[in-house]
PDB file of N, CA and C in Angstrom:
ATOM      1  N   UNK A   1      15.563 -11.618  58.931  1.00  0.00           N
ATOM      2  CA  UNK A   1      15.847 -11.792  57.519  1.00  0.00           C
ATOM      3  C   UNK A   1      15.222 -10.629  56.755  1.00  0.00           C
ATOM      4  N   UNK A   2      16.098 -10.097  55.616  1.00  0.00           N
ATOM      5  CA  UNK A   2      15.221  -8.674  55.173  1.00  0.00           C
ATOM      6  C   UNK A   2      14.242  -9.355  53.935  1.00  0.00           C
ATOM      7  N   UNK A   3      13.719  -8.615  54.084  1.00  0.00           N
ATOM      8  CA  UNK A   3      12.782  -8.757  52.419  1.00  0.00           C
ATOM      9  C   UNK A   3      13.195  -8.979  51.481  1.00  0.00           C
ATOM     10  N   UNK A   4      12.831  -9.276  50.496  1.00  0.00           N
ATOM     11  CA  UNK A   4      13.494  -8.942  48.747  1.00  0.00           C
ATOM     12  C   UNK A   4      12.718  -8.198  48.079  1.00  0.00           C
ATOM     13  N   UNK A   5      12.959  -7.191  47.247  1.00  0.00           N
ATOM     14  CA  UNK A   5      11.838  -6.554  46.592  1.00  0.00           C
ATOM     15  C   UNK A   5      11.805  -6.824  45.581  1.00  0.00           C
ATOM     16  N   UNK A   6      10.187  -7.085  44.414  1.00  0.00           N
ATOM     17  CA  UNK A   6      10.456  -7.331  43.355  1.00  0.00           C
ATOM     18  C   UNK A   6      11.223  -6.703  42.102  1.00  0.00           C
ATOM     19  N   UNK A   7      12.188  -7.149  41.344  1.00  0.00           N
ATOM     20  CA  UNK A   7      12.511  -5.956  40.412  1.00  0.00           C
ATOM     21  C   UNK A   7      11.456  -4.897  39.348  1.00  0.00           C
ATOM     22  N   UNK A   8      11.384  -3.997  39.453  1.00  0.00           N
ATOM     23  CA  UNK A   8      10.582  -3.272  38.446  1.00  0.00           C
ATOM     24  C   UNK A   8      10.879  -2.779  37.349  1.00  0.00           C
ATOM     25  N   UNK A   9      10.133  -3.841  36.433  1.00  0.00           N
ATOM     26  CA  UNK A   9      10.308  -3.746  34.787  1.00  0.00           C
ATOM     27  C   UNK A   9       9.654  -2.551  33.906  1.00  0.00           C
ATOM     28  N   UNK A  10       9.714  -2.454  32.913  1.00  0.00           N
ATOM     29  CA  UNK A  10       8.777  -1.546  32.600  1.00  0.00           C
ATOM     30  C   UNK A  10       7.397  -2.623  32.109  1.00  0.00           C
ATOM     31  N   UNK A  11       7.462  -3.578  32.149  1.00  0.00           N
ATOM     32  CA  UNK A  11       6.367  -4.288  31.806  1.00  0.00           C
ATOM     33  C   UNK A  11       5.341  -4.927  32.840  1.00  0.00           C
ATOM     34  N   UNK A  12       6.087  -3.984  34.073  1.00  0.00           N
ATOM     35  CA  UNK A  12       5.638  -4.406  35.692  1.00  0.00           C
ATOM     36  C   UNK A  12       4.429  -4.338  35.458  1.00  0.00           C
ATOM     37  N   UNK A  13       3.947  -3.037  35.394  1.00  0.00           N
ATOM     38  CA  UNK A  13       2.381  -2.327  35.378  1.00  0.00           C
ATOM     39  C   UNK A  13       1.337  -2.994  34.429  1.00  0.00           C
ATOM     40  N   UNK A  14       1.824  -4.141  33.680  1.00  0.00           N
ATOM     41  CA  UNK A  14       1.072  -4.671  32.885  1.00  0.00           C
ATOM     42  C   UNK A  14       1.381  -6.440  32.612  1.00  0.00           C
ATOM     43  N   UNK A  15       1.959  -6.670  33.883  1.00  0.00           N
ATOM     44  CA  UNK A  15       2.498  -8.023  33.900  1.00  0.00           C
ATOM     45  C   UNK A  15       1.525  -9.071  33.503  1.00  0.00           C
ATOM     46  N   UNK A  16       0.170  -8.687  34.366  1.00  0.00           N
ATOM     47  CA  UNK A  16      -0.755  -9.605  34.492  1.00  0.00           C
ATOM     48  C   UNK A  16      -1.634  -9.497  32.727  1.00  0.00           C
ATOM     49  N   UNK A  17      -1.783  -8.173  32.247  1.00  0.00           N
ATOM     50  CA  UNK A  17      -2.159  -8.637  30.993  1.00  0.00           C
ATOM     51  C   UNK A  17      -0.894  -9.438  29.973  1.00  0.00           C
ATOM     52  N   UNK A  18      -0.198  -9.070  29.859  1.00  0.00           N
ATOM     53  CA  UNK A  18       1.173 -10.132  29.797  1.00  0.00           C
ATOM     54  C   UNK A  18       0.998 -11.873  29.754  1.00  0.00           C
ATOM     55  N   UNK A  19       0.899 -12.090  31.206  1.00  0.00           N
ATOM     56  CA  UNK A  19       0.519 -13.306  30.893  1.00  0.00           C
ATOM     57  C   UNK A  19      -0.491 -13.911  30.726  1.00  0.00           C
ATOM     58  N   UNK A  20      -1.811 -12.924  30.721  1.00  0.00           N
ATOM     59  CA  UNK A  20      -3.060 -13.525  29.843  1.00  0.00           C
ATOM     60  C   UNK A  20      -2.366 -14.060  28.827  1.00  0.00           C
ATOM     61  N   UNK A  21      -2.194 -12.617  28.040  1.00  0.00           N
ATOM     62  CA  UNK A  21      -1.524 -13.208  26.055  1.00  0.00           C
ATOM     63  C   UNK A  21      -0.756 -14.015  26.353  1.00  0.00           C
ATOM     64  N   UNK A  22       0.154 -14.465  26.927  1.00  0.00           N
ATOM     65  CA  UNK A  22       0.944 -15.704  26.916  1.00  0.00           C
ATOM     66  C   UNK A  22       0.327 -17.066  27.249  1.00  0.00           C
ATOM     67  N   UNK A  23      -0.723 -17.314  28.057  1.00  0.00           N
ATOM     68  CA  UNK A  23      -1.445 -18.192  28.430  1.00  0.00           C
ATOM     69  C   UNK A  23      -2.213 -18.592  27.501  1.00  0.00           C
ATOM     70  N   UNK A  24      -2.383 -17.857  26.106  1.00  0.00           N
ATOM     71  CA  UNK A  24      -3.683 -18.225  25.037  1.00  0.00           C
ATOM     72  C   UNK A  24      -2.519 -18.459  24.683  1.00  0.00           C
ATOM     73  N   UNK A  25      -1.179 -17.644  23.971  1.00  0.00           N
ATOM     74  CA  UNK A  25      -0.381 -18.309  22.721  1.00  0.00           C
ATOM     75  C   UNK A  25      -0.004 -19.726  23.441  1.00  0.00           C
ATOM     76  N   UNK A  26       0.195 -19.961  24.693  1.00  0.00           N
ATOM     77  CA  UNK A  26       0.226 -21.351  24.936  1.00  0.00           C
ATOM     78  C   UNK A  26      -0.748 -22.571  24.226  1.00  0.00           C
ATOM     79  N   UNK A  27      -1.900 -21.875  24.641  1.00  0.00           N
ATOM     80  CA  UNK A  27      -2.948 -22.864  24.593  1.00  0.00           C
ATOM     81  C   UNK A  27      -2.932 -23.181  22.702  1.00  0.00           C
ATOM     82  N   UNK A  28      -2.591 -22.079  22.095  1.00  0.00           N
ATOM     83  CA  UNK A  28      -2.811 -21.979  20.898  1.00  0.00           C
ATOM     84  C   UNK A  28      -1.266 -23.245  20.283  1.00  0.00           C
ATOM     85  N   UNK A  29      -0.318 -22.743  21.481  1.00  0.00           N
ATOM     86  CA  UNK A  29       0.460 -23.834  20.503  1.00  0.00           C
ATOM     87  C   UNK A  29       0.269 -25.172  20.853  1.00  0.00           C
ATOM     88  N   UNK A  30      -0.175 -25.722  21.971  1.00  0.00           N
ATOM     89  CA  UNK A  30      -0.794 -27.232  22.514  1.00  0.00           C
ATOM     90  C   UNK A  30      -1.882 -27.453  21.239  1.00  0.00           C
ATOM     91  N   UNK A  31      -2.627 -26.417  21.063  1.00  0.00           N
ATOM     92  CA  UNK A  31      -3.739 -26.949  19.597  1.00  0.00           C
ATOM     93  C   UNK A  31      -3.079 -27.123  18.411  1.00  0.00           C
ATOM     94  N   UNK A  32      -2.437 -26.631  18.134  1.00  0.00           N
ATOM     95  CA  UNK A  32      -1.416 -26.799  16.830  1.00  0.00           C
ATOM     96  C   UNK A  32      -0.558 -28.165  16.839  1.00  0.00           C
ATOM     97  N   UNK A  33       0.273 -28.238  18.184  1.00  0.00           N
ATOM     98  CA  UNK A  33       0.908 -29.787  18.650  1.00  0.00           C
ATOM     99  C   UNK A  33      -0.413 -31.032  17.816  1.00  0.00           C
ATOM    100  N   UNK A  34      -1.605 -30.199  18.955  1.00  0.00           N
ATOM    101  CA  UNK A  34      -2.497 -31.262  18.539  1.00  0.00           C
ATOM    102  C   UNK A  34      -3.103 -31.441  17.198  1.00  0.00           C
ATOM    103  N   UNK A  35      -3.110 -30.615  16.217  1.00  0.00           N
ATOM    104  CA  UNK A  35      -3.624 -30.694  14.916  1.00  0.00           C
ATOM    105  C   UNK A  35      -2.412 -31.770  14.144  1.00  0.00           C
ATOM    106  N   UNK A  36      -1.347 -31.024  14.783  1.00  0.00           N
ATOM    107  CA  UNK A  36      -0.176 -32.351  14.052  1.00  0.00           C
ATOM    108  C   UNK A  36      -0.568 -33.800  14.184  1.00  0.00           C
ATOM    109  N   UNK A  37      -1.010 -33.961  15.613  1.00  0.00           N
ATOM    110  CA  UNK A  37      -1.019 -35.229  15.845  1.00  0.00           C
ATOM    111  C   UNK A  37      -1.905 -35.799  15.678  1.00  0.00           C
ATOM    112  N   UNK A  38      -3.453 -35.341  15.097  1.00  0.00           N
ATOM    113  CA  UNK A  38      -4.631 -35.701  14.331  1.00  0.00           C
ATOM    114  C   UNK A  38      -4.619 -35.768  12.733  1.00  0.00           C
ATOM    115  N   UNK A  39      -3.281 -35.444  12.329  1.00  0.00           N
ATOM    116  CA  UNK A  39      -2.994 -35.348  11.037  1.00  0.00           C
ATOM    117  C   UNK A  39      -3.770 -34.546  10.318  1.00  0.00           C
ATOM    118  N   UNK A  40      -4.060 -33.275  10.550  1.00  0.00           N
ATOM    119  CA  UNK A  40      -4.982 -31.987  10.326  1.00  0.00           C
ATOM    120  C   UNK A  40      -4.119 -31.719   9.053  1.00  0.00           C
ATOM    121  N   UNK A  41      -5.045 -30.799   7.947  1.00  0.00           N
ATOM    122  CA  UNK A  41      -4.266 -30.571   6.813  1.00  0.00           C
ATOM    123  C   UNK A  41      -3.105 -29.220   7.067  1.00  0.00           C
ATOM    124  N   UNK A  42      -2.567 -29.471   6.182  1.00  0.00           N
ATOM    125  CA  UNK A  42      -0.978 -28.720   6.272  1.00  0.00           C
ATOM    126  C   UNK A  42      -1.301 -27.134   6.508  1.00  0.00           C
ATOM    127  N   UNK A  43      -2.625 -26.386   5.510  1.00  0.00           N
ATOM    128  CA  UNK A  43      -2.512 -25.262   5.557  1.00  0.00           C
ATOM    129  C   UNK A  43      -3.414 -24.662   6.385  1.00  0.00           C
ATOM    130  N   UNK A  44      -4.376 -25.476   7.474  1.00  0.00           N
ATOM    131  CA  UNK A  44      -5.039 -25.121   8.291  1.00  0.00           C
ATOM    132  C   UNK A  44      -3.924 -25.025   9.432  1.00  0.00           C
ATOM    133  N   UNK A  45      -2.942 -26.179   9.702  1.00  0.00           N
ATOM    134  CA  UNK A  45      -2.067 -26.121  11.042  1.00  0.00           C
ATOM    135  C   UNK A  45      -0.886 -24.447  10.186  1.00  0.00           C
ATOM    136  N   UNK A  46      -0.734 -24.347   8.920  1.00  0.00           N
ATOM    137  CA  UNK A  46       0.173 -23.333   9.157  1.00  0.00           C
ATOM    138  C   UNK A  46      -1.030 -21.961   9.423  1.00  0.00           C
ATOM    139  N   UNK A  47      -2.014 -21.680   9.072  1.00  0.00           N
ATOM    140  CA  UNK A  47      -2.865 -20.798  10.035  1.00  0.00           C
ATOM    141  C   UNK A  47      -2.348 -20.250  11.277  1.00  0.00           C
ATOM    142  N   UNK A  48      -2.829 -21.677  11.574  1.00  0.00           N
ATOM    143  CA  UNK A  48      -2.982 -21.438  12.841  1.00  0.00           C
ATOM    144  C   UNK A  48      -1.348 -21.297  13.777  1.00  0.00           C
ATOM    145  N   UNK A  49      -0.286 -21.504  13.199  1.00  0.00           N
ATOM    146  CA  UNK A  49       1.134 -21.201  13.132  1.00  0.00           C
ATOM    147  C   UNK A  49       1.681 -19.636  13.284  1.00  0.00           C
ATOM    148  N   UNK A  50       0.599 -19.162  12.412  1.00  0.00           N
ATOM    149  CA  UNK A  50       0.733 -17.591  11.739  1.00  0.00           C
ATOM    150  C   UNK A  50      -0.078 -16.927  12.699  1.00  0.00           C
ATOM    151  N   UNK A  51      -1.036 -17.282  13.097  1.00  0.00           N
ATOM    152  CA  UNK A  51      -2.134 -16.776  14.440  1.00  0.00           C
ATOM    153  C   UNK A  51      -0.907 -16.339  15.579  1.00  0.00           C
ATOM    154  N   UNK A  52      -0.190 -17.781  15.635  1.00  0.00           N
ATOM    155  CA  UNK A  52       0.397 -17.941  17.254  1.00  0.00           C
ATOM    156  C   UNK A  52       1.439 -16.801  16.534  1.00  0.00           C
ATOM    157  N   UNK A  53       2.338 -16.924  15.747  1.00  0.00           N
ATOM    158  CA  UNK A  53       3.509 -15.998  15.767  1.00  0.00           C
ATOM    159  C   UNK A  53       3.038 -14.707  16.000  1.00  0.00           C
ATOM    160  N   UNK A  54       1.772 -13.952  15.053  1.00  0.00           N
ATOM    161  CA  UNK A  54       1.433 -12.577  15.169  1.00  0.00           C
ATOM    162  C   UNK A  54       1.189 -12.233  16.574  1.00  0.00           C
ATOM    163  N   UNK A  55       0.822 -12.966  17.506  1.00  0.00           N
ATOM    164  CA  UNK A  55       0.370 -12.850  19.074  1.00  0.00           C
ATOM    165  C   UNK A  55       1.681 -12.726  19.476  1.00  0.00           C
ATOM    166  N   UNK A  56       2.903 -13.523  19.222  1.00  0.00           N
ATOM    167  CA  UNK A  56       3.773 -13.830  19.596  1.00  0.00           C
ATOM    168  C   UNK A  56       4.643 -12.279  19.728  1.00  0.00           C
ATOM    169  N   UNK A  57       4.396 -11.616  18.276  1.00  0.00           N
ATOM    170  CA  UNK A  57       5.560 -10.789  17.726  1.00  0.00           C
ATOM    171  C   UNK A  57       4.813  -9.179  18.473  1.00  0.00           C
ATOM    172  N   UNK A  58       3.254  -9.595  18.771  1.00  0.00           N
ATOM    173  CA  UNK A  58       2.632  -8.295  19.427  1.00  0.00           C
ATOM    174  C   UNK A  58       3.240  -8.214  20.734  1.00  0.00           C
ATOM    175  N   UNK A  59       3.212  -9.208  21.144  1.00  0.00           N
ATOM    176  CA  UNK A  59       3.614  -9.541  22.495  1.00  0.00           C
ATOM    177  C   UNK A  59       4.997  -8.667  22.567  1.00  0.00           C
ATOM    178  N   UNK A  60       5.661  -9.112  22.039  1.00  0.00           N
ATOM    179  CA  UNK A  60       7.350  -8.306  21.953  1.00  0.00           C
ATOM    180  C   UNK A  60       7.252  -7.408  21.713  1.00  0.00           C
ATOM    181  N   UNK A  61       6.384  -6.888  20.455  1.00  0.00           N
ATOM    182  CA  UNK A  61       6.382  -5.161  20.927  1.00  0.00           C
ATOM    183  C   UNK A  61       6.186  -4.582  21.415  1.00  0.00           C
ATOM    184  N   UNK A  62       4.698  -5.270  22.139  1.00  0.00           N
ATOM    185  CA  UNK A  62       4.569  -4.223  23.751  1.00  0.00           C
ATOM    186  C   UNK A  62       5.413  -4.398  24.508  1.00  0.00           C
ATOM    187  N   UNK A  63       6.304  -5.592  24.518  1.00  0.00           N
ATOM    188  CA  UNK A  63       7.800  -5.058  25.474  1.00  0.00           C
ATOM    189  C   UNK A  63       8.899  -4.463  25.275  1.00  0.00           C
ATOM    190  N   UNK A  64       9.008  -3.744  23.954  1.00  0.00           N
ATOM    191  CA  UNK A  64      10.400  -3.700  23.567  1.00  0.00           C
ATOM    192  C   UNK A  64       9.452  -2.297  23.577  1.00  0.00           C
ATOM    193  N   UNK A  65       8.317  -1.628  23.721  1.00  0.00           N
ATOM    194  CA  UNK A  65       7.746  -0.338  23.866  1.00  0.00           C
ATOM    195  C   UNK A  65       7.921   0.036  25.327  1.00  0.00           C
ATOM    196  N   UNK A  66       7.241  -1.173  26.039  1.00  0.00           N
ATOM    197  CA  UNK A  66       7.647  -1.242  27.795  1.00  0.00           C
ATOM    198  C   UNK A  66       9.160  -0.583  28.010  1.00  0.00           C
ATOM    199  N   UNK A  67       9.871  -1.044  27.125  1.00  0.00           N
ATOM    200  CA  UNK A  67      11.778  -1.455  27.644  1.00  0.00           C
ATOM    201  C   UNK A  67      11.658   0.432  27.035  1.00  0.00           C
ATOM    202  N   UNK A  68      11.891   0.571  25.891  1.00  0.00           N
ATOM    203  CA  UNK A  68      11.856   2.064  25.742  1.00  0.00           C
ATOM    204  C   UNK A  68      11.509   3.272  26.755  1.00  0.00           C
ATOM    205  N   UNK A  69       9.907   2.708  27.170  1.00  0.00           N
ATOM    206  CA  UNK A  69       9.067   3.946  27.495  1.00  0.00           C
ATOM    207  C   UNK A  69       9.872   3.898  29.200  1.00  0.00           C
ATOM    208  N   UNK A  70      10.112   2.915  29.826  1.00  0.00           N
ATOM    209  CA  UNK A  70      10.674   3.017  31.052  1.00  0.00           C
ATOM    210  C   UNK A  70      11.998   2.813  31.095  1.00  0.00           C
ATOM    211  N   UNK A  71      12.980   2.286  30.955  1.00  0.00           N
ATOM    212  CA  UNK A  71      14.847   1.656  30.740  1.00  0.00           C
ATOM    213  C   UNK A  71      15.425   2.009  29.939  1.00  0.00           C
ATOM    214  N   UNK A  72      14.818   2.808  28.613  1.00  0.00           N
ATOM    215  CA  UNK A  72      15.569   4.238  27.894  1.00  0.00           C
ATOM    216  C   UNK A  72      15.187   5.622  28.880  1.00  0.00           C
ATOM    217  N   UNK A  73      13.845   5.929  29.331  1.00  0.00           N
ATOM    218  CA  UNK A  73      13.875   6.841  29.140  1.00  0.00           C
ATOM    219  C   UNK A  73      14.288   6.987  31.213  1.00  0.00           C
ATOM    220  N   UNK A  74      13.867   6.117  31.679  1.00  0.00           N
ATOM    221  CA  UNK A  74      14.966   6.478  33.400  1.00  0.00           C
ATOM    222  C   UNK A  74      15.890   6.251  33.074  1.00  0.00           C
ATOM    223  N   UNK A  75      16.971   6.042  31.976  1.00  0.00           N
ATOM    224  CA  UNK A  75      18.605   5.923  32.066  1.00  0.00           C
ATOM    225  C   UNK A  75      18.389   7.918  31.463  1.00  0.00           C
ATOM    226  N   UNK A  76      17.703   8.340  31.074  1.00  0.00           N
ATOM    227  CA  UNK A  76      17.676   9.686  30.415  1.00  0.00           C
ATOM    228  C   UNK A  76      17.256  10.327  31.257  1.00  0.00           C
ATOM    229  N   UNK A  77      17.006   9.747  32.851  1.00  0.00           N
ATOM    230  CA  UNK A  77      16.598  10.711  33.787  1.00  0.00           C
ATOM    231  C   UNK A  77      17.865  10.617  35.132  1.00  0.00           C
ATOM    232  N   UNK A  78      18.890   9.962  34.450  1.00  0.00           N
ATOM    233  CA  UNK A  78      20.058   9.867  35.385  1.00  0.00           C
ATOM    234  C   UNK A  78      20.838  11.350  35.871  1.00  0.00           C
ATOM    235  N   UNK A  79      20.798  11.777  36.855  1.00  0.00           N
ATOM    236  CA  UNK A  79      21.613  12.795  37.581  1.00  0.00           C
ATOM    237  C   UNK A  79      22.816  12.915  36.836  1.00  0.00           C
ATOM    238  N   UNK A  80      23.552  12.043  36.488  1.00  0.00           N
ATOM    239  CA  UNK A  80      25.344  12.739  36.562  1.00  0.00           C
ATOM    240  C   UNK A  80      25.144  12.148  34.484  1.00  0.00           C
ATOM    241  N   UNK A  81      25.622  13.346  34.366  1.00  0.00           N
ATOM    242  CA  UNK A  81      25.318  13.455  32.833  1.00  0.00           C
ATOM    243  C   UNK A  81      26.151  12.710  32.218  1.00  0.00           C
ATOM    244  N   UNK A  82      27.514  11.764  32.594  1.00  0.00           N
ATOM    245  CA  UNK A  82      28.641  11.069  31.858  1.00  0.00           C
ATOM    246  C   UNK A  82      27.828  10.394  32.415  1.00  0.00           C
ATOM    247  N   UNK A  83      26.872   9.706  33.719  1.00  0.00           N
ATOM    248  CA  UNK A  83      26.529   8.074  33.744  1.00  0.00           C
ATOM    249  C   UNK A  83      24.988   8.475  32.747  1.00  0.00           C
ATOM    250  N   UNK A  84      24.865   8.872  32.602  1.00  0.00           N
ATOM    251  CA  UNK A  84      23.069   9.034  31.831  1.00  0.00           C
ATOM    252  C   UNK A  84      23.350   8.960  30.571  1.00  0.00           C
ATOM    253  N   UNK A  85      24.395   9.162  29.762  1.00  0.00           N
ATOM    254  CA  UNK A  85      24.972   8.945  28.200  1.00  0.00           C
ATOM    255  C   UNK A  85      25.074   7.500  28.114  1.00  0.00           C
ATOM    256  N   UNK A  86      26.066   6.857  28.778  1.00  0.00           N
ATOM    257  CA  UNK A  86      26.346   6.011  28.766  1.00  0.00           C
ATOM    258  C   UNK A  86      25.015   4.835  28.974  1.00  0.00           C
ATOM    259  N   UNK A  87      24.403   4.895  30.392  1.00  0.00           N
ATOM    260  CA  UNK A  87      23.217   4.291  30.485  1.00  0.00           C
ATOM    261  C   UNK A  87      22.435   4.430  29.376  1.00  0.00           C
ATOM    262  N   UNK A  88      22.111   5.631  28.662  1.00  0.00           N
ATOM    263  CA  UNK A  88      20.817   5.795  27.584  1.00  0.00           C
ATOM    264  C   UNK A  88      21.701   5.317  26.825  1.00  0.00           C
ATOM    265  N   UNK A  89      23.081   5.014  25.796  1.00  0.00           N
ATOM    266  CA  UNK A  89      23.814   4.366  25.125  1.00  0.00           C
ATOM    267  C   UNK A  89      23.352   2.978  25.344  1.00  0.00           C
ATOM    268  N   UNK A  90      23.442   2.462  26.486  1.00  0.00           N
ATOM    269  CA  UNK A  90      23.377   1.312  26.739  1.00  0.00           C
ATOM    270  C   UNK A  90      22.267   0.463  26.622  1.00  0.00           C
ATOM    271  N   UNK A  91      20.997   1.130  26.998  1.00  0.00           N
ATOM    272  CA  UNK A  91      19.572   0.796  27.095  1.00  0.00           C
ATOM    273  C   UNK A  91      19.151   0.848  25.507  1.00  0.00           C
ATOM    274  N   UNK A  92      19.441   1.822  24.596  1.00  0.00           N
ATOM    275  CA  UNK A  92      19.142   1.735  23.369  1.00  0.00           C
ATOM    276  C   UNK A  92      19.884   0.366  22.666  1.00  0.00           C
ATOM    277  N   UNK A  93      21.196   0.306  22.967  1.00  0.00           N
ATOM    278  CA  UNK A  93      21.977  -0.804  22.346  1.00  0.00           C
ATOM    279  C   UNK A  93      20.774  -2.309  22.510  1.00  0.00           C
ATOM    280  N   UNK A  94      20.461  -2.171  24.015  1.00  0.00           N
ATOM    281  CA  UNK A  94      19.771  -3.353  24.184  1.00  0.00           C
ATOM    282  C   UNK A  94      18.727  -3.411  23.560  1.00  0.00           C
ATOM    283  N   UNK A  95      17.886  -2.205  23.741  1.00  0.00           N
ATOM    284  CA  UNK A  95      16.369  -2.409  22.469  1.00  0.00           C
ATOM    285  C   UNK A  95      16.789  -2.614  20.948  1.00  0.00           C
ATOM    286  N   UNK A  96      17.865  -1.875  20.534  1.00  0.00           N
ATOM    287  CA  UNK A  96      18.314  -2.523  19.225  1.00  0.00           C
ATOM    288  C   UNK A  96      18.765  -3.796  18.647  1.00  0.00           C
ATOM    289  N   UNK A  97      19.245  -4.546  20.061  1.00  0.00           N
ATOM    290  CA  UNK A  97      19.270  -5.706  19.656  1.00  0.00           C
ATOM    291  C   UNK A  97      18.254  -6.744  19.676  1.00  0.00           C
ATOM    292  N   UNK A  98      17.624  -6.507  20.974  1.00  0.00           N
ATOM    293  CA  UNK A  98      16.362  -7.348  20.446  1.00  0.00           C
ATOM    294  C   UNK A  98      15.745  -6.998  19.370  1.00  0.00           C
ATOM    295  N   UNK A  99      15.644  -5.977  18.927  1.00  0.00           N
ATOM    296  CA  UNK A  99      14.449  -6.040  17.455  1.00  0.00           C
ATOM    297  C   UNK A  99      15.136  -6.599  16.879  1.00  0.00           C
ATOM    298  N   UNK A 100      16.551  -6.163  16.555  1.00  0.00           N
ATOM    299  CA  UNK A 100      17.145  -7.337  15.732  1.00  0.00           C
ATOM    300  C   UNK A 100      17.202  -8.825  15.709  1.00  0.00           C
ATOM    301  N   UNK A 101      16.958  -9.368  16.887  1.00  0.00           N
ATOM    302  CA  UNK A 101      16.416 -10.606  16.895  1.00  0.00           C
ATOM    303  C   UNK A 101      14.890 -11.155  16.280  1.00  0.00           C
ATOM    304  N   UNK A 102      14.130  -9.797  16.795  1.00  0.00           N
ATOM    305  CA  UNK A 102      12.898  -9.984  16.257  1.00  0.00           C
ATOM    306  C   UNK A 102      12.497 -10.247  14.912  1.00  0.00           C
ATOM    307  N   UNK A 103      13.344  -9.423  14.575  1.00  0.00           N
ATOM    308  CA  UNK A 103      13.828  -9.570  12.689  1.00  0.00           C
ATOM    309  C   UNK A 103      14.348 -10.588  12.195  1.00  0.00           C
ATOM    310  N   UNK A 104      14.712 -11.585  12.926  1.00  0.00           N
ATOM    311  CA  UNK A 104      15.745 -12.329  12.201  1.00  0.00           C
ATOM    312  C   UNK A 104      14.784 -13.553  12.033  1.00  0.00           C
TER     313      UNK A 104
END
C-alpha cells in the first residue's frame, strides 16, 4: 500500500501555532456560552465577544498572508508562462475572495 503525503499549505510551517490560537478562541467561546448561561451582564459577555472575534480575524490574516506568501507566489513560480498567469489569476481571485468574506 503506498503512503499518502500530507498536503502542504502555506500555513504548514506554522500549523501547530495555528492551533494553539484556535484552542484559546475555543476556550474563549465555551466562557462566553458560559457567561450566557450564568446570566452575566450584557456588556461584559459582548467584551468578551469582541476579544474572541479580534483573535478570530488575526487568525485569518495570518492565513490569507500564509495563502499569498506561498499559493500566489508558487503559482508565480510556474515554468510555462500561459499556466503561471492563469494559476497567479487564480490564486489571487481566491485570496480576494476570502477577504471579501472577511469583510462581510
Amino acid at each position: 500500500m503506498e503512503a499518502t503525503q500530507a498536503a502542504v499549505h502555506g500555513y504548514t510551517a506554522n500549523k501547530e501555532a495555528y492551533l494553539r490560537r484556535l484552542k484559546r478562541i475555543e476556550g474563549q467561546v465555551r466562557g462566553i456560552a458560559r457567561m450566557v448561561d450564568e446570566d452575566k451582564y450584557c456588556i461584559d459577555i459582548l467584551t468578551q465577544v469582541a476579544a474572541a472575534t479580534k483573535a478570530l480575524h488575526a487568525v485569518s490574516l495570518g492565513l490569507v498572508e500564509e495563502h499569498i506568501g506561498h499559493c500566489v507566489v508558487g503559482a508565480a513560480a510556474e515554468p510555462d508562462a500561459g499556466l503561471r498567469a492563469e494559476a497567479i489569476d487564480a490564486k489571487v481571485k481566491e485570496a480576494s475572495e476570502a477577504i471579501g468574506r472577511l469583510l462581510r
